[in-house]
N, C-alpha and C. Protein backbone atom coordinates (compact mmCIF):
# COMPACT_ATOMS: atom_id res chain seq x y z
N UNK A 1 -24.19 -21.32 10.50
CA UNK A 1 -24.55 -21.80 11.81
C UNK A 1 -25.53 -20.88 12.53
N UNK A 2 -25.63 -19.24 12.47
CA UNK A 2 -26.70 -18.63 12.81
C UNK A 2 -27.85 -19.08 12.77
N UNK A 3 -28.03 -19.32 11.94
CA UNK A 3 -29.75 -19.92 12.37
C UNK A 3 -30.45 -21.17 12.79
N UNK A 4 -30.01 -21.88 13.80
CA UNK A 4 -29.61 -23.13 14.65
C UNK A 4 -30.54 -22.47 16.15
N UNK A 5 -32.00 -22.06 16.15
CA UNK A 5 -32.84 -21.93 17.31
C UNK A 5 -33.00 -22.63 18.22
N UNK A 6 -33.26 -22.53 19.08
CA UNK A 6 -34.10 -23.53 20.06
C UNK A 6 -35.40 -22.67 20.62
N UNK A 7 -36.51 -23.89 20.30
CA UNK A 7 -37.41 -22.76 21.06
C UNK A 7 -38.43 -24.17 22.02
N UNK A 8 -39.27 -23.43 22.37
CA UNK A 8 -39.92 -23.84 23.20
C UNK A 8 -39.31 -24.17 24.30
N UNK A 9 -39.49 -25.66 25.18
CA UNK A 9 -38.69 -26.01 26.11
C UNK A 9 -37.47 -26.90 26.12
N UNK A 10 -36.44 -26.37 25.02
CA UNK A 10 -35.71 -27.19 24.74
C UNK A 10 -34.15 -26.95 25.91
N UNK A 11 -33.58 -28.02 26.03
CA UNK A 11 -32.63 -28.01 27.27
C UNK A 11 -31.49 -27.80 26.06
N UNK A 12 -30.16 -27.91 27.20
CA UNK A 12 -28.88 -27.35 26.35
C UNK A 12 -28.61 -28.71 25.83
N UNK A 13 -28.98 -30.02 26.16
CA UNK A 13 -28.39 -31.21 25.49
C UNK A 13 -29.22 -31.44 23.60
N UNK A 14 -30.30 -31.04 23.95
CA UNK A 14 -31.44 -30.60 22.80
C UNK A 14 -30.44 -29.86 22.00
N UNK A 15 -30.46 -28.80 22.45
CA UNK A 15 -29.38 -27.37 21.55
C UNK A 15 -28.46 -28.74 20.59
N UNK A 16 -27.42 -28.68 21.48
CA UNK A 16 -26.22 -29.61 21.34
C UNK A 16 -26.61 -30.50 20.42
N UNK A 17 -27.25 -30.85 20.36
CA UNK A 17 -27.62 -32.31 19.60
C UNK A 17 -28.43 -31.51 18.27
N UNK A 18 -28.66 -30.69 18.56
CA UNK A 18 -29.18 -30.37 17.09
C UNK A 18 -28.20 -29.44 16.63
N UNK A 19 -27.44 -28.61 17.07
CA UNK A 19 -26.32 -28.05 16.69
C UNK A 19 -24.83 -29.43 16.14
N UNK A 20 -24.92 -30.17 16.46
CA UNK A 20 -24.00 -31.26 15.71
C UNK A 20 -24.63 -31.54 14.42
N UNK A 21 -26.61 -31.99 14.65
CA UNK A 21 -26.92 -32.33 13.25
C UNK A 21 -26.93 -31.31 12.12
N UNK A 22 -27.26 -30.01 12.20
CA UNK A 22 -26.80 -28.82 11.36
C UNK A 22 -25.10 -29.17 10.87
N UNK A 23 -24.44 -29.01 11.71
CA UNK A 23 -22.98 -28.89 11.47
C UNK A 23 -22.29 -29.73 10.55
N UNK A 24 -23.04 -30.85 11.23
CA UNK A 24 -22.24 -32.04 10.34
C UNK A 24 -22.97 -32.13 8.84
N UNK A 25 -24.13 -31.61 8.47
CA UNK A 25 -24.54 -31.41 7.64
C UNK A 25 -24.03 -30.55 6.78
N UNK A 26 -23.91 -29.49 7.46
CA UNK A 26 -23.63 -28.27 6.21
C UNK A 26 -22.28 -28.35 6.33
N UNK A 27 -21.37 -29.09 6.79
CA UNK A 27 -20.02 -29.62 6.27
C UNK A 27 -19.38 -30.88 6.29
N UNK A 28 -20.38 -31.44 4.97
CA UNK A 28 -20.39 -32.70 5.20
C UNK A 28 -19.00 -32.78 3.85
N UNK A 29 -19.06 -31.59 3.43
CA UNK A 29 -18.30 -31.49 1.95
C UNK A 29 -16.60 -30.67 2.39
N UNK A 30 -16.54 -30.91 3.33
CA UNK A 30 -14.90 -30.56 3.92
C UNK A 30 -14.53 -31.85 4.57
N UNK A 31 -13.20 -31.65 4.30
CA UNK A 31 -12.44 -33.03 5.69
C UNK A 31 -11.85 -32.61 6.75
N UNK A 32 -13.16 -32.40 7.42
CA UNK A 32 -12.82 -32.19 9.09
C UNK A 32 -12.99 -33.55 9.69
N UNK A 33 -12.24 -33.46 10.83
CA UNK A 33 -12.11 -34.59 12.01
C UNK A 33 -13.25 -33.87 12.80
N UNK A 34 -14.38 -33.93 12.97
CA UNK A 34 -15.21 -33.43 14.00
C UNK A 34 -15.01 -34.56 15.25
N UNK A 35 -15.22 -33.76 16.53
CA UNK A 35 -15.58 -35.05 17.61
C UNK A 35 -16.55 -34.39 18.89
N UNK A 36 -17.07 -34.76 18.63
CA UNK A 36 -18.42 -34.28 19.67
C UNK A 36 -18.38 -34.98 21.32
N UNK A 37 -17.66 -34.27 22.19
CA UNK A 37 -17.68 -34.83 23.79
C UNK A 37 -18.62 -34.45 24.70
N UNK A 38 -19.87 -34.98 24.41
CA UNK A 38 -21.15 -34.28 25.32
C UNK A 38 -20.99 -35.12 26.53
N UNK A 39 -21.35 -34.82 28.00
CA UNK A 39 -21.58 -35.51 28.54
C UNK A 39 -21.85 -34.70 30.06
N UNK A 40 -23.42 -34.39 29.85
CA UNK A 40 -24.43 -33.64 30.66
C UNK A 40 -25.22 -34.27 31.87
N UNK A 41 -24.47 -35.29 32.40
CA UNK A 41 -24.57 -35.91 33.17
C UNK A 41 -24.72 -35.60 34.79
N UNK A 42 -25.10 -35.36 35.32
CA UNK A 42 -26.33 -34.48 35.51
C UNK A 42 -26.75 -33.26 34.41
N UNK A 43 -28.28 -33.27 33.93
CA UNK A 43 -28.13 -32.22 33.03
C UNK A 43 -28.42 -30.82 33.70
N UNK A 44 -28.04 -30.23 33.43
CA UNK A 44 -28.05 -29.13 34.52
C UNK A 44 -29.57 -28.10 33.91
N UNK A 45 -30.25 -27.42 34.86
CA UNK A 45 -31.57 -27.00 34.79
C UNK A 45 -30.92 -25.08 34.11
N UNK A 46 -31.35 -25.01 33.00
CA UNK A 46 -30.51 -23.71 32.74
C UNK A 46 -32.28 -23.20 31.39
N UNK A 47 -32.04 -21.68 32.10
CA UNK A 47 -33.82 -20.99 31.44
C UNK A 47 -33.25 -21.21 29.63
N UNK A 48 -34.24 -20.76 28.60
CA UNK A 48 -34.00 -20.41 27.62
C UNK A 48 -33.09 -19.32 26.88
N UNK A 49 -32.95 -18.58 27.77
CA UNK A 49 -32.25 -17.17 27.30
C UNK A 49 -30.61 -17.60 27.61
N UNK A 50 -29.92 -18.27 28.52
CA UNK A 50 -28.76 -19.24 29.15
C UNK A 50 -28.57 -19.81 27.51
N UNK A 51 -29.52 -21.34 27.48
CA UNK A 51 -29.51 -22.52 26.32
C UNK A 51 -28.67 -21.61 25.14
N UNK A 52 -29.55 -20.58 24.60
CA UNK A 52 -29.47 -20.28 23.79
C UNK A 52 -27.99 -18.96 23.83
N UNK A 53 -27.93 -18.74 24.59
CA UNK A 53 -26.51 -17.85 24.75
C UNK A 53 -25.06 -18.65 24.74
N UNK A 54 -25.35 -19.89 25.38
CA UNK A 54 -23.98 -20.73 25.59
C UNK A 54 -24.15 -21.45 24.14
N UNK A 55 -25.45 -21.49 23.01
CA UNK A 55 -25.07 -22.05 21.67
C UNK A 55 -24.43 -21.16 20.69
N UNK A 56 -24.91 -19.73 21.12
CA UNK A 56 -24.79 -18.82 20.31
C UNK A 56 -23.05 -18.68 20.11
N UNK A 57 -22.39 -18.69 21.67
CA UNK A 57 -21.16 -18.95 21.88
C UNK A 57 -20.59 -20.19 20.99
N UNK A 58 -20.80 -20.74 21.51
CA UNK A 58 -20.30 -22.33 20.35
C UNK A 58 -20.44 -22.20 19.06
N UNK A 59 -21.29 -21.71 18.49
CA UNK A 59 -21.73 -21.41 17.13
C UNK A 59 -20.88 -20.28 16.41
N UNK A 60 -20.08 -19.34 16.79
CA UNK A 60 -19.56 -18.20 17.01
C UNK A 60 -17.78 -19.22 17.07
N UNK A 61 -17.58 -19.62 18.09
CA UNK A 61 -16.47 -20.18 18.22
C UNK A 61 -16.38 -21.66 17.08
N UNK A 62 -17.47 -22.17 16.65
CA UNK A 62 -17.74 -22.90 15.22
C UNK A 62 -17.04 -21.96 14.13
N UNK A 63 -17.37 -20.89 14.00
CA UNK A 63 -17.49 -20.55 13.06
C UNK A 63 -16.37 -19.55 12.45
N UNK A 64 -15.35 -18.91 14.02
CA UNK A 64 -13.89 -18.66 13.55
C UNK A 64 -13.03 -19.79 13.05
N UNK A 65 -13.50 -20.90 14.07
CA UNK A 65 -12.28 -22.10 13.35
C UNK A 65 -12.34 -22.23 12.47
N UNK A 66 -13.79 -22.33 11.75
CA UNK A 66 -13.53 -22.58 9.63
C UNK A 66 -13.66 -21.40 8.81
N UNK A 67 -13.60 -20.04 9.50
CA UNK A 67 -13.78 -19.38 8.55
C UNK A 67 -11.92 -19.02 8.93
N UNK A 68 -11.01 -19.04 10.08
CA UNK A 68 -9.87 -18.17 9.83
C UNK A 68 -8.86 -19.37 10.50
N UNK A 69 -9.03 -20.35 11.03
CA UNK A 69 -7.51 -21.59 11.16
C UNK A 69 -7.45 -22.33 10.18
N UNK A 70 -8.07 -22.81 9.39
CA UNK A 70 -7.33 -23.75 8.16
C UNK A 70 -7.41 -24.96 9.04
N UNK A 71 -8.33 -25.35 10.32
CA UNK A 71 -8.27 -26.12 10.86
C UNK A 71 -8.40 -27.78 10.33
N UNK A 72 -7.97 -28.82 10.19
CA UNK A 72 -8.55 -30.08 10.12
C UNK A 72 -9.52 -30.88 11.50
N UNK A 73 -9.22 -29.99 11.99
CA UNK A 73 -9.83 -31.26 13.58
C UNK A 73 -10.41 -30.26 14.56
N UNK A 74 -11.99 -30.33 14.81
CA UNK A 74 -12.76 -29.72 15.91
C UNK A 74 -12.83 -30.46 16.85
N UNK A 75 -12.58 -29.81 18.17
CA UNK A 75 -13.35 -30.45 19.24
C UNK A 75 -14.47 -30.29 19.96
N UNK A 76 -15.63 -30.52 20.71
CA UNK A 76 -16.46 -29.60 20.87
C UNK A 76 -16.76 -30.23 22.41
N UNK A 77 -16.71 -30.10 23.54
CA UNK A 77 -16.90 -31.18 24.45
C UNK A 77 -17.94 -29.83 25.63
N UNK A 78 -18.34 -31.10 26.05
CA UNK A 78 -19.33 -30.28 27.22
C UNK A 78 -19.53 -31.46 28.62
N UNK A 79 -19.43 -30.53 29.49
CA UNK A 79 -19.30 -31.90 30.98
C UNK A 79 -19.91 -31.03 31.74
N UNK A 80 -20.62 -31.87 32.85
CA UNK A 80 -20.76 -31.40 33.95
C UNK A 80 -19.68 -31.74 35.22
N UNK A 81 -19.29 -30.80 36.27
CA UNK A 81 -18.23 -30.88 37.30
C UNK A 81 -19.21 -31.01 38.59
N UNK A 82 -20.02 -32.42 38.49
CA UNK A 82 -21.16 -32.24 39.38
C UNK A 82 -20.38 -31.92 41.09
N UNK A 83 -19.08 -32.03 41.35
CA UNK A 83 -18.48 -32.10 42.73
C UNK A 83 -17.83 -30.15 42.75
N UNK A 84 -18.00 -29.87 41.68
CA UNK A 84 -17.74 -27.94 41.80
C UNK A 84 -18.74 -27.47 41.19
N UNK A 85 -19.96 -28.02 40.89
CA UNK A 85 -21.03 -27.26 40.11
C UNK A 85 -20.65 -26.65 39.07
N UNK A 86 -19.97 -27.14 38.16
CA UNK A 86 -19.69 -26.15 36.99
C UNK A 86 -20.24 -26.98 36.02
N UNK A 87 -20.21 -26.03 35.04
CA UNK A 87 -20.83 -26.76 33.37
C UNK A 87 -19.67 -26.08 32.83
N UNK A 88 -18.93 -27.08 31.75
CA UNK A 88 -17.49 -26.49 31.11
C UNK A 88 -18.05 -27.03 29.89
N UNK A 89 -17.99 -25.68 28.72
CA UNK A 89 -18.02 -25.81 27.32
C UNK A 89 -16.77 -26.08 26.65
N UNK A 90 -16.04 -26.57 25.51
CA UNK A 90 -15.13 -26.11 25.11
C UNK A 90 -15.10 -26.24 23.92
N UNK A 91 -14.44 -25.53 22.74
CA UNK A 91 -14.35 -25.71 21.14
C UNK A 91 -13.03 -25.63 20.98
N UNK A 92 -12.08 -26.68 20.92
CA UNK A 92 -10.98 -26.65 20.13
C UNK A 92 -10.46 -26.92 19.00
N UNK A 93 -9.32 -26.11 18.16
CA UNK A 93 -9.22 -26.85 16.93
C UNK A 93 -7.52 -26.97 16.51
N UNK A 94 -7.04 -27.31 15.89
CA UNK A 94 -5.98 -27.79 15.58
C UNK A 94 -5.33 -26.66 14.77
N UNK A 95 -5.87 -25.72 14.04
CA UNK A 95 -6.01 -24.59 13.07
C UNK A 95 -4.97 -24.09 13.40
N UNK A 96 -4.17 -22.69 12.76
CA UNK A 96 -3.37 -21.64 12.70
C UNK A 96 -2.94 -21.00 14.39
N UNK A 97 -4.02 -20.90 14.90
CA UNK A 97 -3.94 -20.38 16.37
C UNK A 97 -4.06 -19.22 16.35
N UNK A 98 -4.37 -18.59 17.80
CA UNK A 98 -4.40 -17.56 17.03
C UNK A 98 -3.35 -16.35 17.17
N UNK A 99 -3.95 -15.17 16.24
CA UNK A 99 -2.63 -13.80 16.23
C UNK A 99 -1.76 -13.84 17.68
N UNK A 100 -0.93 -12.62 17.24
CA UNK A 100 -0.11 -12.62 18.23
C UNK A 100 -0.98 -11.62 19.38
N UNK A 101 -1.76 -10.68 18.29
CA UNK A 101 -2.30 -9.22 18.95
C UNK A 101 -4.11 -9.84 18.90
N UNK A 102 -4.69 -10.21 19.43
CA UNK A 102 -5.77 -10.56 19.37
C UNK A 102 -7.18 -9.33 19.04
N UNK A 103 -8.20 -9.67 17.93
CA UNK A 103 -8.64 -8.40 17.23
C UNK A 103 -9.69 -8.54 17.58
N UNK A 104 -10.30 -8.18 18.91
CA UNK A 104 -12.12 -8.30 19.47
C UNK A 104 -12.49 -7.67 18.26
N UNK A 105 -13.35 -8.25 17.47
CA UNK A 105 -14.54 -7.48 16.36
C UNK A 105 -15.67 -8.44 17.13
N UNK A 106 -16.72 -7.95 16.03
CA UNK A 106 -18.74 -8.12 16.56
C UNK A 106 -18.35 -9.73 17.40
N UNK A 107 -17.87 -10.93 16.70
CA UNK A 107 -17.95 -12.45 16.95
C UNK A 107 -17.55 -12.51 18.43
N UNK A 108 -15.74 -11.91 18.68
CA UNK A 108 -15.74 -12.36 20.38
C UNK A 108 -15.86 -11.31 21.16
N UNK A 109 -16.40 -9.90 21.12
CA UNK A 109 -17.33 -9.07 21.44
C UNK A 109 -18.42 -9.71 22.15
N UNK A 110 -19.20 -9.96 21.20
CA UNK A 110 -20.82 -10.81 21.27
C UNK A 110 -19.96 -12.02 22.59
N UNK A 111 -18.99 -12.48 22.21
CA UNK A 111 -19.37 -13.57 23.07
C UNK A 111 -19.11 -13.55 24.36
N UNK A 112 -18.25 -12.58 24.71
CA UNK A 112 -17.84 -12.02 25.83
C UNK A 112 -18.48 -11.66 26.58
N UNK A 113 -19.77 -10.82 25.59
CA UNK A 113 -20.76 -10.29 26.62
C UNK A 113 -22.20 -11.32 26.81
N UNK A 114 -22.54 -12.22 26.14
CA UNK A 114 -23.38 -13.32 26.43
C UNK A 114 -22.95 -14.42 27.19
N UNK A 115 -21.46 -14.87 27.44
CA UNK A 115 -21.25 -15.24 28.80
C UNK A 115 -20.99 -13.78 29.97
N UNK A 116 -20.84 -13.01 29.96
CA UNK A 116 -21.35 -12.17 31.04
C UNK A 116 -22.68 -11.29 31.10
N UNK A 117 -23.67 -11.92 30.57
CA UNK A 117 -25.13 -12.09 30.73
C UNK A 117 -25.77 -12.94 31.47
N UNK A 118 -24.72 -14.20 31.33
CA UNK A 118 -25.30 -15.54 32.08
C UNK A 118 -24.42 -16.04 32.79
N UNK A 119 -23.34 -14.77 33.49
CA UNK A 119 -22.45 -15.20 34.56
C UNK A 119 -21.02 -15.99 34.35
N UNK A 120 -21.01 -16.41 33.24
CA UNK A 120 -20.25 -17.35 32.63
C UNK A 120 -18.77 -16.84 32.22
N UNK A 121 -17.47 -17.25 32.65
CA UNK A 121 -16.06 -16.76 31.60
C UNK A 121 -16.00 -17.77 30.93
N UNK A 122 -15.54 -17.06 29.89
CA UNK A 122 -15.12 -16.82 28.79
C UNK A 122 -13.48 -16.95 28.67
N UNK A 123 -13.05 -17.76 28.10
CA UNK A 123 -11.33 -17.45 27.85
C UNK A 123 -11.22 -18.09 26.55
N UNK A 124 -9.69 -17.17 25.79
CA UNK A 124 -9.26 -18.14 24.68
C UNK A 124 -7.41 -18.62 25.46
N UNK A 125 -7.54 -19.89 24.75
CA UNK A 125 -6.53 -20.07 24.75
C UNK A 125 -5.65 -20.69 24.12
N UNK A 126 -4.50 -20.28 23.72
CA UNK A 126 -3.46 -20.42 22.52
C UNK A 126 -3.15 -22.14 23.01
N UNK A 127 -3.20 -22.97 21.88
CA UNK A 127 -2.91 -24.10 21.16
C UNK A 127 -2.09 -24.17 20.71
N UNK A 128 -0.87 -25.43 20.74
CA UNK A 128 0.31 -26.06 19.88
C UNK A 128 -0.30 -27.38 19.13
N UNK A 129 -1.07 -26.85 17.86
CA UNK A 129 -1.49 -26.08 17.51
C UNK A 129 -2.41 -25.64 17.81
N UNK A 130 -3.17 -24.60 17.54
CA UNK A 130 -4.68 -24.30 17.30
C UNK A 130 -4.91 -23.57 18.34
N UNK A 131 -6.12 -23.32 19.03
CA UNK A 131 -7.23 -22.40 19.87
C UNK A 131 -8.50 -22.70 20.40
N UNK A 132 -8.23 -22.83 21.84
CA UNK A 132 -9.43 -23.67 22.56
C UNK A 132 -10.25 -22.00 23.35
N UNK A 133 -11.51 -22.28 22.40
CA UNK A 133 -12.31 -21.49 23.33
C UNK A 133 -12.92 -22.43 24.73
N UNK A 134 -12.79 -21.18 25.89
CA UNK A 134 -13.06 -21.95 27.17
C UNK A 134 -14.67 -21.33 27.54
N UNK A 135 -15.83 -21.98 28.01
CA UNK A 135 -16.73 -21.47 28.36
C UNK A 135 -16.54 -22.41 30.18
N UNK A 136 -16.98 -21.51 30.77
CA UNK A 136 -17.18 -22.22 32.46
C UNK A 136 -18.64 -21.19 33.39
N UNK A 137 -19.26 -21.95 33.40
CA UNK A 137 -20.34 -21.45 34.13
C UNK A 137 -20.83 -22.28 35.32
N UNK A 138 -20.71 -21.46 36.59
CA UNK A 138 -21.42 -22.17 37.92
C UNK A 138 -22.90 -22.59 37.77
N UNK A 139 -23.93 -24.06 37.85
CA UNK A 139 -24.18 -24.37 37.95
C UNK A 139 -24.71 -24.91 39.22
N UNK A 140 -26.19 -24.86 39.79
CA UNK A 140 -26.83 -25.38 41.06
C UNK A 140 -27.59 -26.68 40.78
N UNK A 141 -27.66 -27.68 41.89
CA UNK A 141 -28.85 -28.82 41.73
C UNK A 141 -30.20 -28.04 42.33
N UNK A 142 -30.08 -27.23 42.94
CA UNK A 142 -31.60 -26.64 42.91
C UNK A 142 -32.04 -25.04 42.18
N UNK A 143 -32.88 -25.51 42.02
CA UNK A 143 -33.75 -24.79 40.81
C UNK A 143 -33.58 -23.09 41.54
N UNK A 144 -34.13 -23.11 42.87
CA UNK A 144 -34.41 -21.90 43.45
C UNK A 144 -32.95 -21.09 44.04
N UNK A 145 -31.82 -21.61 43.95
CA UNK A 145 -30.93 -20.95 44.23
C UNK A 145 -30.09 -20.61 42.73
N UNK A 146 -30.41 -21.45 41.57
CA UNK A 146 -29.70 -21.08 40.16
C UNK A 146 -30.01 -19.96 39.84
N UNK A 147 -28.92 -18.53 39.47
CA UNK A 147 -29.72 -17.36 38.69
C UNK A 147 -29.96 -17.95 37.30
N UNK A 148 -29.92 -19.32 36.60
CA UNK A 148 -29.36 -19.37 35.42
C UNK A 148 -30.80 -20.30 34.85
N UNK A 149 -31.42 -20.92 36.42
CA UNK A 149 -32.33 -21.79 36.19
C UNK A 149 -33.70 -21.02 36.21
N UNK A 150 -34.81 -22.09 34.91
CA UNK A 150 -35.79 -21.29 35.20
C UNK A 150 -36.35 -21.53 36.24
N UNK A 151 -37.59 -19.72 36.66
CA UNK A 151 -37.97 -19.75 37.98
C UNK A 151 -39.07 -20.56 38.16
């Protein structure tokens, strides 16, 4: 999943949408339940360096569920909270869940600190079964008051 770019002027629904077509591709040969809940409705105005930090996150939280839950079933959903300004990411999976003692190495390191690059928490949280990574980032309708939007 690392190498899943966005460049030029691509928005986070762009990301998203090409981060499903990678995914579902390069595991087209497992039986996962994937389910993709986009719905960016207002899409929210967020710079390149944001896009690409909140995929990097997802991609990262992609990529514990199949490399360490034994998961059958991803969730991946994204909304806008246009009445609290928030943008809520989330990746859940059905998998193992996780430890009892939780082991920050480079993956939720990195991600910890690229949502607090772009303002954003970060939470995990334990699943019956499985492990929902939480992303939540404040979101503006105008451009000039977003730190997140380009200037």
């Amino acid at each position: 999943f690392t190498d899943t770019l966005i460049t030029g002027e691509s928005n986070l629904a762009d990301g998203l949408y090409d981060l499903r077509y990678r995914t579902t591709q390069r595991t087209a040969h497992l039986s996962l339940d994937w389910q993709w809940l986009i719905n960016l409705d207002p899409l929210p105005k967020l710079d390149q360096r944001s896009v690409l930090y909140i995929l990097r996150i997802i991609q990262e939280a992609l990529n514990n569920a199949l490399k360490h839950s034994r998961a059958t079933r991803i969730i991946i959903a994204a909304s806008i909270h246009a009445e609290r300004n928030v943008l809520e990411l989330s990746v859940t999976d059905n998998g193992s869940g996780l430890p009892e003692h939780i082991r920050y190495g480079r993956g939720l390191r990195g991600m910890q600190h690229r949502a607090r690059e772009i303002g954003a928490e970060l939470t995990l949280l334990r699943e019956e079964p499985g492990t929902t990574v939480r992303f939540i980032m404040g979101i503006c309708d105008d451009t000039d008051n977003n730190p997140a939007a380009t200037p």
